[in-house]
N, C-alpha and C. Protein backbone atom coordinates (compact mmCIF):
# COMPACT_ATOMS: atom_id res chain seq x y z
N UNK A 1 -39.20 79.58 25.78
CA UNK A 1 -39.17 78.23 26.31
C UNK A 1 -40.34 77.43 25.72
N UNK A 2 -40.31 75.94 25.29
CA UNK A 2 -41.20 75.13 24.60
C UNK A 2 -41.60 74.60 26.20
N UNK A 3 -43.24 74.70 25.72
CA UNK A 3 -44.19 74.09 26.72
C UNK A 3 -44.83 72.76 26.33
N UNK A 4 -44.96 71.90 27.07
CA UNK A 4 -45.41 70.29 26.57
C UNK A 4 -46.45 70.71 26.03
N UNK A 5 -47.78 71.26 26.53
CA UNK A 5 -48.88 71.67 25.90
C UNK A 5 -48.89 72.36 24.31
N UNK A 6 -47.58 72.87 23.89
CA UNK A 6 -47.79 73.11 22.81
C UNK A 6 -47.22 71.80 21.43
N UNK A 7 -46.94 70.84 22.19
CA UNK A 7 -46.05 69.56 21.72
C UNK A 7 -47.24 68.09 21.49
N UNK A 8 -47.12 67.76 20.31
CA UNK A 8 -47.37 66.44 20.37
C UNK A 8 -46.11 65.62 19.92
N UNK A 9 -46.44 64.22 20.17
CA UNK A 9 -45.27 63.10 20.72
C UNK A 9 -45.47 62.47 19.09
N UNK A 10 -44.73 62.55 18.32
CA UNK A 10 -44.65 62.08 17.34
C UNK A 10 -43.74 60.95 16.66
N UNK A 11 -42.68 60.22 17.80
CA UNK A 11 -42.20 59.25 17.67
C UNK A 11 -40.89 58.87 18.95
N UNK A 12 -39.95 57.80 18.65
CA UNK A 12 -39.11 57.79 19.39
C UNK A 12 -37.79 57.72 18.66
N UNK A 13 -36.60 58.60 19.59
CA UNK A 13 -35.18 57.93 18.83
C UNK A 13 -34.93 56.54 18.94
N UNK A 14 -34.25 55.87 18.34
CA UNK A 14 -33.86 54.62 19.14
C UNK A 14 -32.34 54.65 18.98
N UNK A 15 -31.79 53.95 18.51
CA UNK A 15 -30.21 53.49 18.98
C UNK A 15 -29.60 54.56 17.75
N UNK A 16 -27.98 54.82 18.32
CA UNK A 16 -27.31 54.69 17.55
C UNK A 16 -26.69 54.19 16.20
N UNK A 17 -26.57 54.86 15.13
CA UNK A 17 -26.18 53.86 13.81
C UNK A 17 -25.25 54.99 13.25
N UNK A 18 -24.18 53.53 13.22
CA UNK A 18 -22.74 54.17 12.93
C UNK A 18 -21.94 55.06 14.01
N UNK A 19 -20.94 55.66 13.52
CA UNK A 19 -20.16 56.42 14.33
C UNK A 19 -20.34 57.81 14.05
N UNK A 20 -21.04 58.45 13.27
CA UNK A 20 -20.83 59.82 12.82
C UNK A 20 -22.06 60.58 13.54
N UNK A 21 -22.93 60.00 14.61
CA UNK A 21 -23.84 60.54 14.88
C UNK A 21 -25.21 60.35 14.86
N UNK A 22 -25.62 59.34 13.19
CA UNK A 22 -26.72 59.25 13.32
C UNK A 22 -27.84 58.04 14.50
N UNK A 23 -28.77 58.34 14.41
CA UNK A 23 -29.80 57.53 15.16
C UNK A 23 -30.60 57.57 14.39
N UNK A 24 -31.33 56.32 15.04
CA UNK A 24 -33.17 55.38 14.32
C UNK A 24 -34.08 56.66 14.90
N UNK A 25 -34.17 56.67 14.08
CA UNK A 25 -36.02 57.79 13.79
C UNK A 25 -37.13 57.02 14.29
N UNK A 26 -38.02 56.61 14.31
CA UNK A 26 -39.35 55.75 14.78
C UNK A 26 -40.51 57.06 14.69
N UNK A 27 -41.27 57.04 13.97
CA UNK A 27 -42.60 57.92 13.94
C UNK A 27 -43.71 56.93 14.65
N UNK A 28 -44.68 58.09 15.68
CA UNK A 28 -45.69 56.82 16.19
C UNK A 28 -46.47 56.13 15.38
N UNK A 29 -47.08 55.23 15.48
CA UNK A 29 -47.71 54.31 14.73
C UNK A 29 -49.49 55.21 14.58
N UNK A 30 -49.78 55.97 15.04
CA UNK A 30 -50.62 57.31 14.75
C UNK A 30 -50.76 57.78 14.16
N UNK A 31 -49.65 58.63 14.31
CA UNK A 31 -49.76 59.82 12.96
C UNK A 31 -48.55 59.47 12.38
N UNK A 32 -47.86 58.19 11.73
CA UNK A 32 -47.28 58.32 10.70
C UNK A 32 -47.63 58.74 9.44
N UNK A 33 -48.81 58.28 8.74
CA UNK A 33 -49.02 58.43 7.66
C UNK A 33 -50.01 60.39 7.48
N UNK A 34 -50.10 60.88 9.11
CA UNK A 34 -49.90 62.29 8.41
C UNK A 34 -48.38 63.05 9.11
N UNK A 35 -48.02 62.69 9.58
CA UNK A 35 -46.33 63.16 9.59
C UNK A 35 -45.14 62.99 8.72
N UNK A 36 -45.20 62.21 8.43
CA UNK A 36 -44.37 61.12 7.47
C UNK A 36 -44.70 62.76 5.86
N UNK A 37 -45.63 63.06 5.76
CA UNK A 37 -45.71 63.46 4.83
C UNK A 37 -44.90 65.48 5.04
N UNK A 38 -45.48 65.85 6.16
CA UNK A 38 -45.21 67.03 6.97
C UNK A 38 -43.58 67.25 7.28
N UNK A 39 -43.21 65.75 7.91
CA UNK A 39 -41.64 65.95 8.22
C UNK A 39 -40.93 65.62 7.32
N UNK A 40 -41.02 64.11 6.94
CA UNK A 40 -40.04 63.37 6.33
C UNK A 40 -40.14 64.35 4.88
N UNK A 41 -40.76 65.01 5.02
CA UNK A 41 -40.77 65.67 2.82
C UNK A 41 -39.89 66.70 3.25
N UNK A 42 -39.76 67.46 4.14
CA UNK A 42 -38.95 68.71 4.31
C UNK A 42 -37.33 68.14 4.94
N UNK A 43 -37.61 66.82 5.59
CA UNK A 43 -36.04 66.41 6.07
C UNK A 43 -34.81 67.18 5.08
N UNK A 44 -35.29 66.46 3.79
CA UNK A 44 -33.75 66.22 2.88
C UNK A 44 -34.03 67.76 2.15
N UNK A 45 -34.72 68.37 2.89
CA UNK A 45 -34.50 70.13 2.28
C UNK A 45 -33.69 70.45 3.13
N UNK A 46 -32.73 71.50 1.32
CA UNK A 46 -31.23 72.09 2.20
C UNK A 46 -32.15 73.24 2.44
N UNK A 47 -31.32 73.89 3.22
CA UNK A 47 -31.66 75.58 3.76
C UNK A 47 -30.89 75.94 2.71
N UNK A 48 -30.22 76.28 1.80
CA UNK A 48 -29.58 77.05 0.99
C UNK A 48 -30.40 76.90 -0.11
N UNK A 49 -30.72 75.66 -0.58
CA UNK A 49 -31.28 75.24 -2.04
C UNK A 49 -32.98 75.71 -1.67
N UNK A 50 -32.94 75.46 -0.79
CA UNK A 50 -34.77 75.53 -0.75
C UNK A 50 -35.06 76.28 0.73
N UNK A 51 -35.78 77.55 0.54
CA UNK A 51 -36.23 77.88 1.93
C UNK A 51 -37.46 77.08 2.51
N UNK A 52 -37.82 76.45 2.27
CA UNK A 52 -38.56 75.35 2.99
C UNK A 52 -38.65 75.47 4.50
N UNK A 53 -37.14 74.69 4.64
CA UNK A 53 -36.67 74.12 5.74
C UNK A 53 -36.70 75.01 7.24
N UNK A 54 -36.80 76.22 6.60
CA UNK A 54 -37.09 77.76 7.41
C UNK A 54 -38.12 77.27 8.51
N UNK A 55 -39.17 77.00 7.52
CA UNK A 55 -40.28 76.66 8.15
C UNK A 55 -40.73 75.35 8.88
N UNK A 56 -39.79 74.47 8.71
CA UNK A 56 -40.52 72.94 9.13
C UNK A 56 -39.92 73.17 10.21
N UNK A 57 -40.68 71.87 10.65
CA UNK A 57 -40.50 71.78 12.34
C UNK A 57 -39.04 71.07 12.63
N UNK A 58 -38.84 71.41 14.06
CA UNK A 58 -37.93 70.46 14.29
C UNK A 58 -37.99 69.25 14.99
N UNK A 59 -37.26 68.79 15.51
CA UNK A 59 -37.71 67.92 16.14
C UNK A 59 -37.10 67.89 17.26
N UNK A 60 -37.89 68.01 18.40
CA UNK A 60 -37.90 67.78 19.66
C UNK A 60 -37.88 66.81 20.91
N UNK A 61 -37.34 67.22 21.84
CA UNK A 61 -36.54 66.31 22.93
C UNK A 61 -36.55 66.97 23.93
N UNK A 62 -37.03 65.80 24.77
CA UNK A 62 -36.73 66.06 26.34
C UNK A 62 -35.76 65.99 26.98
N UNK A 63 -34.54 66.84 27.23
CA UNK A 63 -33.57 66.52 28.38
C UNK A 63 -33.28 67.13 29.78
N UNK A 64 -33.52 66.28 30.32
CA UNK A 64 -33.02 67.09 32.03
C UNK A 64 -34.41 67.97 32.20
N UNK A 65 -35.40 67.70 31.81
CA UNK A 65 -36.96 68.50 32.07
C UNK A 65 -36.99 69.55 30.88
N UNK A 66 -35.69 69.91 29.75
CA UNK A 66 -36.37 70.67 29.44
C UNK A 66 -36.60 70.43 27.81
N UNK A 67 -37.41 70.56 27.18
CA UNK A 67 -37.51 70.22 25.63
C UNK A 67 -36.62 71.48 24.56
N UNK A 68 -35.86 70.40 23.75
CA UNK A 68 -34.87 71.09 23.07
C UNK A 68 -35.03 70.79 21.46
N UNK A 69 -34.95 71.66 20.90
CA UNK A 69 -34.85 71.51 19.30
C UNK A 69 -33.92 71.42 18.71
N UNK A 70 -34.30 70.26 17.75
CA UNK A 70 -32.97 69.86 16.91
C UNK A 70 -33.35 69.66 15.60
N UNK A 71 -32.38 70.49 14.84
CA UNK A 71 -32.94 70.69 13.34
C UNK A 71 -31.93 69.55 12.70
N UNK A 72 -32.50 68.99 11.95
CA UNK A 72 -32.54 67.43 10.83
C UNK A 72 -31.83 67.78 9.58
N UNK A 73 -30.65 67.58 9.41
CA UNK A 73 -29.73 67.99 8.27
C UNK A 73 -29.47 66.69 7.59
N UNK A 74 -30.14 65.24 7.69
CA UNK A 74 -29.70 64.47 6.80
C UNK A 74 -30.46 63.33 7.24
N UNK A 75 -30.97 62.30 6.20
CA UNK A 75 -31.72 61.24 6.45
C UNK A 75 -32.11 60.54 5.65
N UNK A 76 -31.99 59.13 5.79
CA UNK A 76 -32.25 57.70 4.83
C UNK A 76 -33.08 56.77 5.48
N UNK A 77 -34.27 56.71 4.67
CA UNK A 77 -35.29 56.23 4.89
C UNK A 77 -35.17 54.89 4.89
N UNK A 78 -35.59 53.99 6.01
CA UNK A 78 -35.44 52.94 6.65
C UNK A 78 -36.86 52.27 5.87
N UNK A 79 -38.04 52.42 6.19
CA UNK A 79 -39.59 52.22 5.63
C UNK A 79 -40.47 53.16 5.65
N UNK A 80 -41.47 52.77 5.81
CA UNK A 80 -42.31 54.73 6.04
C UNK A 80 -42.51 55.27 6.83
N UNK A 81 -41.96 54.33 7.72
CA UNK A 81 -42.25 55.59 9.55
C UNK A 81 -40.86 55.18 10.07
N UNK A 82 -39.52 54.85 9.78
CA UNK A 82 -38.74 55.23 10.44
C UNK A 82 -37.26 55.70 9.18
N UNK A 83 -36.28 56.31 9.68
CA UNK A 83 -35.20 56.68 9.07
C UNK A 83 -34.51 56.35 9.99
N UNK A 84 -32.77 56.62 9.46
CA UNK A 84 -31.76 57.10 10.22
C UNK A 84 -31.46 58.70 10.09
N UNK A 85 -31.61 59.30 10.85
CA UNK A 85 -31.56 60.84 11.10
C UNK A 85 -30.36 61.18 11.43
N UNK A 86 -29.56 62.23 11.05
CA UNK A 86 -28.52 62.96 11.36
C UNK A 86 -29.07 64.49 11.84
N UNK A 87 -28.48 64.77 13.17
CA UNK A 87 -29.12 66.62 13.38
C UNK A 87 -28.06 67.35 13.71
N UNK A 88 -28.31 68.60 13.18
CA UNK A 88 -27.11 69.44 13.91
C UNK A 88 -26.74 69.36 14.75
N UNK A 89 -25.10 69.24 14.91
CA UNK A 89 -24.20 69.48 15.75
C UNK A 89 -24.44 67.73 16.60
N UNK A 90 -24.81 67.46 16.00
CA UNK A 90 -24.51 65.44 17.02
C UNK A 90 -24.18 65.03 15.97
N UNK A 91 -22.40 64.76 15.99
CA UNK A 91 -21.67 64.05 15.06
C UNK A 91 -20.54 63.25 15.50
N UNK A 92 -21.20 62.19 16.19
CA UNK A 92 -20.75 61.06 16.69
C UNK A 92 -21.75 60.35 17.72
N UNK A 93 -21.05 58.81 17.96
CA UNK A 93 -22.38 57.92 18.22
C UNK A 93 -22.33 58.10 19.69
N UNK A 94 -21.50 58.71 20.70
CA UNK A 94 -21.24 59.32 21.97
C UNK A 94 -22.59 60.29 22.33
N UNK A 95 -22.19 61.11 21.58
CA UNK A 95 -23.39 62.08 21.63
C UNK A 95 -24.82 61.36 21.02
N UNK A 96 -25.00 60.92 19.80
CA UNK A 96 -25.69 60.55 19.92
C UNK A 96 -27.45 59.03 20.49
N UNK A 97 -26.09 58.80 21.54
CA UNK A 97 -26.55 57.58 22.43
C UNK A 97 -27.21 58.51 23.08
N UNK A 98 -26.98 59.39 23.64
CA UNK A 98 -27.14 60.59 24.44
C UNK A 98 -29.08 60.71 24.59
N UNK A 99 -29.28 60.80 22.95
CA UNK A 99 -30.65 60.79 22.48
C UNK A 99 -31.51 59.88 22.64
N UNK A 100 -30.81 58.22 22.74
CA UNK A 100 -31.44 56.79 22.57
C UNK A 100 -32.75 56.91 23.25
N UNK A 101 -33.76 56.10 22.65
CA UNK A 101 -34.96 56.16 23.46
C UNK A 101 -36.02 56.73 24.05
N UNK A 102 -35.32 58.17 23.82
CA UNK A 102 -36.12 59.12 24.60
C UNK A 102 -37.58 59.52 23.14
N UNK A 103 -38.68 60.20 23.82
CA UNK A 103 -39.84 60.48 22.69
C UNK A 103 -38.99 61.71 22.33
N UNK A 104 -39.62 62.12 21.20
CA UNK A 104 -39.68 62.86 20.21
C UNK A 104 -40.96 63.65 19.77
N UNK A 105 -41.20 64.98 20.02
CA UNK A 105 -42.37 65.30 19.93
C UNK A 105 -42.24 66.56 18.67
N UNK A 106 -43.27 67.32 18.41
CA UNK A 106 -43.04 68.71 17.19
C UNK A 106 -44.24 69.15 17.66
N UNK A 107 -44.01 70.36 17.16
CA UNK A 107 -45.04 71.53 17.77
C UNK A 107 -46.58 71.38 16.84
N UNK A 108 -47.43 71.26 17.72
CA UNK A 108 -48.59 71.11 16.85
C UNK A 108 -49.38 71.71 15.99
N UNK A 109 -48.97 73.02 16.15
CA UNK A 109 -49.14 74.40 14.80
C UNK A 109 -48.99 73.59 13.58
N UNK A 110 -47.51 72.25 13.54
CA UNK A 110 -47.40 71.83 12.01
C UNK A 110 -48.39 70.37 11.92
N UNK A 111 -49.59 70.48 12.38
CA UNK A 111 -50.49 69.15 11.99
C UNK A 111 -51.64 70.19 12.14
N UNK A 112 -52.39 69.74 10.86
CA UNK A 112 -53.33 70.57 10.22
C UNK A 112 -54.81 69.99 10.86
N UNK A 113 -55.07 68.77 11.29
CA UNK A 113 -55.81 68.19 12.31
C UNK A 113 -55.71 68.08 13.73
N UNK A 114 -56.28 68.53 14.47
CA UNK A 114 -55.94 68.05 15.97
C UNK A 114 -55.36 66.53 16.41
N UNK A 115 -54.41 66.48 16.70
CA UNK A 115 -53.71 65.57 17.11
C UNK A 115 -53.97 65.16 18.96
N UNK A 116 -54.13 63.98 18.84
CA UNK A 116 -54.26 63.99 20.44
C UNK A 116 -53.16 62.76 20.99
N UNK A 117 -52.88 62.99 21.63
CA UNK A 117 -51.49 62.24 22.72
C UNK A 117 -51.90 61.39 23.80
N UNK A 118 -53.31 60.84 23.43
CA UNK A 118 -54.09 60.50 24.43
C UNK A 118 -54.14 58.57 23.31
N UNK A 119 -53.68 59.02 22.23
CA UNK A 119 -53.95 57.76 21.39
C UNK A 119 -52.63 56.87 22.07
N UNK A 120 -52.44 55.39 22.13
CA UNK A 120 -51.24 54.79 22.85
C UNK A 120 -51.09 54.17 21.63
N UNK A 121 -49.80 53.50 21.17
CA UNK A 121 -49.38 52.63 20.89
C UNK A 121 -48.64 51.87 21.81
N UNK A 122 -47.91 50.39 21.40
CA UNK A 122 -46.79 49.83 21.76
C UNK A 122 -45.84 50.87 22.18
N UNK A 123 -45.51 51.60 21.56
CA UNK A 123 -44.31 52.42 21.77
C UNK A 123 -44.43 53.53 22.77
N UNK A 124 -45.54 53.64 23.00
CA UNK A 124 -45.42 54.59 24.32
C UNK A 124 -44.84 53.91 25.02
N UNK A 125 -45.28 52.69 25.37
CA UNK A 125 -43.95 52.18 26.43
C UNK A 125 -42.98 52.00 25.97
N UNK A 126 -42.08 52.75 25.83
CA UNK A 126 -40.91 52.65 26.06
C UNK A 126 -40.58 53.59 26.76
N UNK A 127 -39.26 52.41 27.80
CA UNK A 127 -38.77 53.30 28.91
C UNK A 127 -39.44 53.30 30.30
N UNK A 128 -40.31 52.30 30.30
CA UNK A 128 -41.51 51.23 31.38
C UNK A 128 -40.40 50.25 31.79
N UNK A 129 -40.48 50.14 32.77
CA UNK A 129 -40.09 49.39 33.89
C UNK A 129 -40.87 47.68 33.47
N UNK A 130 -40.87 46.54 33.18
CA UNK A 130 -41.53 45.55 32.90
C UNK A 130 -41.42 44.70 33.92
N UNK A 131 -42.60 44.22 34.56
CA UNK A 131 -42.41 43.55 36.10
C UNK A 131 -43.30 42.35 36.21
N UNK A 132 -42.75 40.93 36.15
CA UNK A 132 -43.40 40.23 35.93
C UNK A 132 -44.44 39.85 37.78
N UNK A 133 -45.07 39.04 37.67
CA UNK A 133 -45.75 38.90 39.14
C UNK A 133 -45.07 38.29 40.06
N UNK A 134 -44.85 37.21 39.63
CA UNK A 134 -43.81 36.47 40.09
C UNK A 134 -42.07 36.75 39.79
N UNK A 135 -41.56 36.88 38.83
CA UNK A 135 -40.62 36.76 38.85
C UNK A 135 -39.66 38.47 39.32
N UNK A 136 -40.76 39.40 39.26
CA UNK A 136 -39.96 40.94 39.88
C UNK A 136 -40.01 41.27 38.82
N UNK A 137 -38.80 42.43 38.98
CA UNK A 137 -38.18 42.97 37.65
C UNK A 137 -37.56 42.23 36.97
N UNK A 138 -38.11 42.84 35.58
CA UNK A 138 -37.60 41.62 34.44
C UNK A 138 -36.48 43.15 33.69
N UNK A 139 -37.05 44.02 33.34
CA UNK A 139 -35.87 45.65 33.07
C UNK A 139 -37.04 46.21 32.49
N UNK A 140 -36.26 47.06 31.66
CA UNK A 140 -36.38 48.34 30.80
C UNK A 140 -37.01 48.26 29.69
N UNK A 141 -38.09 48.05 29.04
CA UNK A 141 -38.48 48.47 27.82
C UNK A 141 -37.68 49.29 26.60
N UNK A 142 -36.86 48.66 25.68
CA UNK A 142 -36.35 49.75 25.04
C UNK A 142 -36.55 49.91 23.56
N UNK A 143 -37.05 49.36 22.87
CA UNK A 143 -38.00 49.29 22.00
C UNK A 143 -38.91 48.37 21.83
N UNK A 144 -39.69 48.18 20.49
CA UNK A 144 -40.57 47.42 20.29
C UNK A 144 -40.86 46.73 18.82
N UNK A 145 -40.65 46.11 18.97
CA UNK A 145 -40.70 44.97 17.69
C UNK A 145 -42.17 44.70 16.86
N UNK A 146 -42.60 45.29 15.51
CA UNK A 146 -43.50 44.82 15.20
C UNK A 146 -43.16 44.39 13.75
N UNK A 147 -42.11 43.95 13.67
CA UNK A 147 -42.19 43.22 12.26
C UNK A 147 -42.30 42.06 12.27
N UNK A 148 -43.29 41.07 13.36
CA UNK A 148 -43.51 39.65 12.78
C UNK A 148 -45.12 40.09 13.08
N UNK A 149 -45.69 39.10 13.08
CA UNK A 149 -47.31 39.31 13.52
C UNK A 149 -47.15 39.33 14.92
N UNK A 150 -46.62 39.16 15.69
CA UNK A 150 -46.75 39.03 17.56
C UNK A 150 -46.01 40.21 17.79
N UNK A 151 -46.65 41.31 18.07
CA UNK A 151 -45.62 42.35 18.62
C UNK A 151 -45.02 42.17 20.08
N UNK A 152 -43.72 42.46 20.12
CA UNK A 152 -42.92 42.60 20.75
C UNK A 152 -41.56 43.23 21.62
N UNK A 153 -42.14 43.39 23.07
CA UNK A 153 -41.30 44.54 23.79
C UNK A 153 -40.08 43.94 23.46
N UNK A 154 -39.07 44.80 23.30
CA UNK A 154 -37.47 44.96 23.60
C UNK A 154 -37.00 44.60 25.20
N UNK A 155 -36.79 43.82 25.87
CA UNK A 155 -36.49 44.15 27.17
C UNK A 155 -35.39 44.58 27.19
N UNK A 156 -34.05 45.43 28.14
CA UNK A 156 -32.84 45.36 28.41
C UNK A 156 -32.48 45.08 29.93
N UNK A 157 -32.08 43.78 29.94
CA UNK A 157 -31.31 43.17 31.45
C UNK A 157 -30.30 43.22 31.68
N UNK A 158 -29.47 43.85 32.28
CA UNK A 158 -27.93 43.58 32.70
C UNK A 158 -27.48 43.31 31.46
N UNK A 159 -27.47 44.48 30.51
CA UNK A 159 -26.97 44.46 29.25
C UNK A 159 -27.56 43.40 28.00
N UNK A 160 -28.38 42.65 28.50
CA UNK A 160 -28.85 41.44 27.51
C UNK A 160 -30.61 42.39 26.96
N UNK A 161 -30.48 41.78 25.65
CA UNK A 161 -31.59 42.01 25.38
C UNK A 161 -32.93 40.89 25.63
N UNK A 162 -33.74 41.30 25.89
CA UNK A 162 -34.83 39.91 25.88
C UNK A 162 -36.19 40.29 25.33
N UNK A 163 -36.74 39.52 24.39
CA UNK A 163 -37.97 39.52 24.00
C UNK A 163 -39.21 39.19 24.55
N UNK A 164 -40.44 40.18 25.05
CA UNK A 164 -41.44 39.58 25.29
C UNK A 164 -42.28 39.40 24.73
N UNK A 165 -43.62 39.31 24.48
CA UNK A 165 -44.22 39.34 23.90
C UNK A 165 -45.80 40.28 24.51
N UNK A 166 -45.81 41.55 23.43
CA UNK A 166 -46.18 42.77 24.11
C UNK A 166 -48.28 42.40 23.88
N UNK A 167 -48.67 41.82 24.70
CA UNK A 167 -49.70 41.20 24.40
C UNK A 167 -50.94 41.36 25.59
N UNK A 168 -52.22 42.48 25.51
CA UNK A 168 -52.78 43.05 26.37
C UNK A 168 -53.38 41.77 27.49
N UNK A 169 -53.67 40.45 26.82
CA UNK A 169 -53.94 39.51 28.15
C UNK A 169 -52.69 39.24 29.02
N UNK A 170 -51.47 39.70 28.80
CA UNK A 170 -50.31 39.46 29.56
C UNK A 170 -50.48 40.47 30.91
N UNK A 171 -50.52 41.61 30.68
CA UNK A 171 -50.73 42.66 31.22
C UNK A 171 -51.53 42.39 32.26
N UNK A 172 -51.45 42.81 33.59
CA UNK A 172 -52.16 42.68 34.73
C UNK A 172 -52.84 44.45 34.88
N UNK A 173 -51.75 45.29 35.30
CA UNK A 173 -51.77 46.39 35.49
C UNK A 173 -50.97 47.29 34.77
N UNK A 174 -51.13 48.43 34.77
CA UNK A 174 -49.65 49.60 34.11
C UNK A 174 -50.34 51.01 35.05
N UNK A 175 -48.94 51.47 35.57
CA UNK A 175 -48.78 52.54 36.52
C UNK A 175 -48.15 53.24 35.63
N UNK A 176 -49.00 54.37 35.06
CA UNK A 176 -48.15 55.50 34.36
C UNK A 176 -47.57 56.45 34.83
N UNK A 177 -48.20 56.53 36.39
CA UNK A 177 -46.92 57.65 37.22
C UNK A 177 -45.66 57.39 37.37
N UNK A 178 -45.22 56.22 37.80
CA UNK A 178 -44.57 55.26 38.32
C UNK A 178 -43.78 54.42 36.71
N UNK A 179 -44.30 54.42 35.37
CA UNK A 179 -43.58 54.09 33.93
C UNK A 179 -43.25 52.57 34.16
N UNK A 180 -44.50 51.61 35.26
CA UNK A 180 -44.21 50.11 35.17
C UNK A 180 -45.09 49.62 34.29
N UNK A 181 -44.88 48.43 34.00
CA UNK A 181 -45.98 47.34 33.72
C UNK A 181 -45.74 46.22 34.39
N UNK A 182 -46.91 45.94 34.98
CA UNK A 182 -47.04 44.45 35.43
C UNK A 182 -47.86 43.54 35.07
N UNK A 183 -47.18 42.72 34.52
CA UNK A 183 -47.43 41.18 33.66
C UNK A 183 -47.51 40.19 34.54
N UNK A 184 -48.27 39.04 33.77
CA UNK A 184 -48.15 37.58 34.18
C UNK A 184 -47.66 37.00 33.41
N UNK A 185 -46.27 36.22 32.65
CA UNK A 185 -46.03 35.94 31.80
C UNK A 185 -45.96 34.79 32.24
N UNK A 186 -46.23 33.42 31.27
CA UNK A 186 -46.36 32.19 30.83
C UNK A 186 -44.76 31.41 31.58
N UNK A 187 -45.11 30.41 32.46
CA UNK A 187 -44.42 29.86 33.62
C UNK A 187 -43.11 29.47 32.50
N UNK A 188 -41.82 29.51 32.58
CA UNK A 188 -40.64 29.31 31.65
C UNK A 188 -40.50 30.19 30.20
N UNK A 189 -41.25 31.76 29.97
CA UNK A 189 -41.06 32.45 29.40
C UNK A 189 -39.50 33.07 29.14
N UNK A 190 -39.15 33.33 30.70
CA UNK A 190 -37.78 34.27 30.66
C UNK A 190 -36.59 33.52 31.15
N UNK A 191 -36.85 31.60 30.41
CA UNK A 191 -35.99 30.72 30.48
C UNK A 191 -35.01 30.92 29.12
């Protein structure tokens, strides 16, 4: 059985792409540039052509409490910290919604530096509850946007997506037992 203690959090799935299974890769904004080199180089190793793959990690998931391994049989690189990933045996976008969102961690035997899980990005929240002061619940965190200069949470409302803007003077509080944040956001924001 895989124990969290032997796991660091090395990115998130995100959505579905296409019908055959695959999903968005996301490496944390941390240790991409020493993972990126560890995972993504052994991804597109076959097990037949190259014993490599013997050895690399897999990649790991939390479901229902318990962390499960899933070995990476195919992948096209999106930029340098994310792909679209295909893994054994999830071959279709059913199953693989299944995965959406959830972290992604690998065993820390394969990082040659101590890694600590104590570093945050944006992307740890995801999957935070986002609660403005006034206005309640606003939803779900489900990704996070940093390709303009203003980074930005993903919200999901009653199926709509909404943009906030993921910005530490917004922030009042964050309950990490509890996976909220509570904001003050700017009076006609979530107009």
């Amino acid at each position: 059985m895989i124990n969290r203690e032997e796991l660091v959090q090395i990115g998130h799935f995100r959505k579905p792409h296409g019908v055959k299974g695959e999903i968005t890769f996301s490496l944390m904004e941390g240790i991409a540039d020493q993972a990126r080199n560890d995972i993504f180089a052994c991804i597109m190793a076959d097990s037949v052509r190259n014993p490599l793959i013997e050895t690399c990690p897999f990649l790991i998931c939390e479901i229902d409490g318990i962390f499960v391994p899933f070995r990476i049989i195919n992948y096209r690189s999106i930029s340098d910290s994310s792909a679209y990933i295909q893994l054994k045996n999830i071959d279709s976008d059913r199953q693989a919604r299944l995965l959406s969102h959830k972290e992604v961690f690998s065993p820390k035997k394969y990082f040659d530096e101590e890694v600590s899980n104590d570093s945050f990005t944006w992307d740890y929240f995801i999957d935070f509850t986002l609660i403005d002061k006034q206005v309640g619940k606003i939803g779900t965190i489900v990704d996070v946007d940093t390709t303009t200069i203003n980074t930005l949470f993903i919200v999901e409302k009653e199926n709509k997506e909404i943009l906030i803007p993921a910005a530490e003077e917004l922030i009042i509080r964050i309950d990490e037992n509890r996976k909220e944040i509570i904001v003050a956001l700017p009076e006609g924001l979530l107009e």
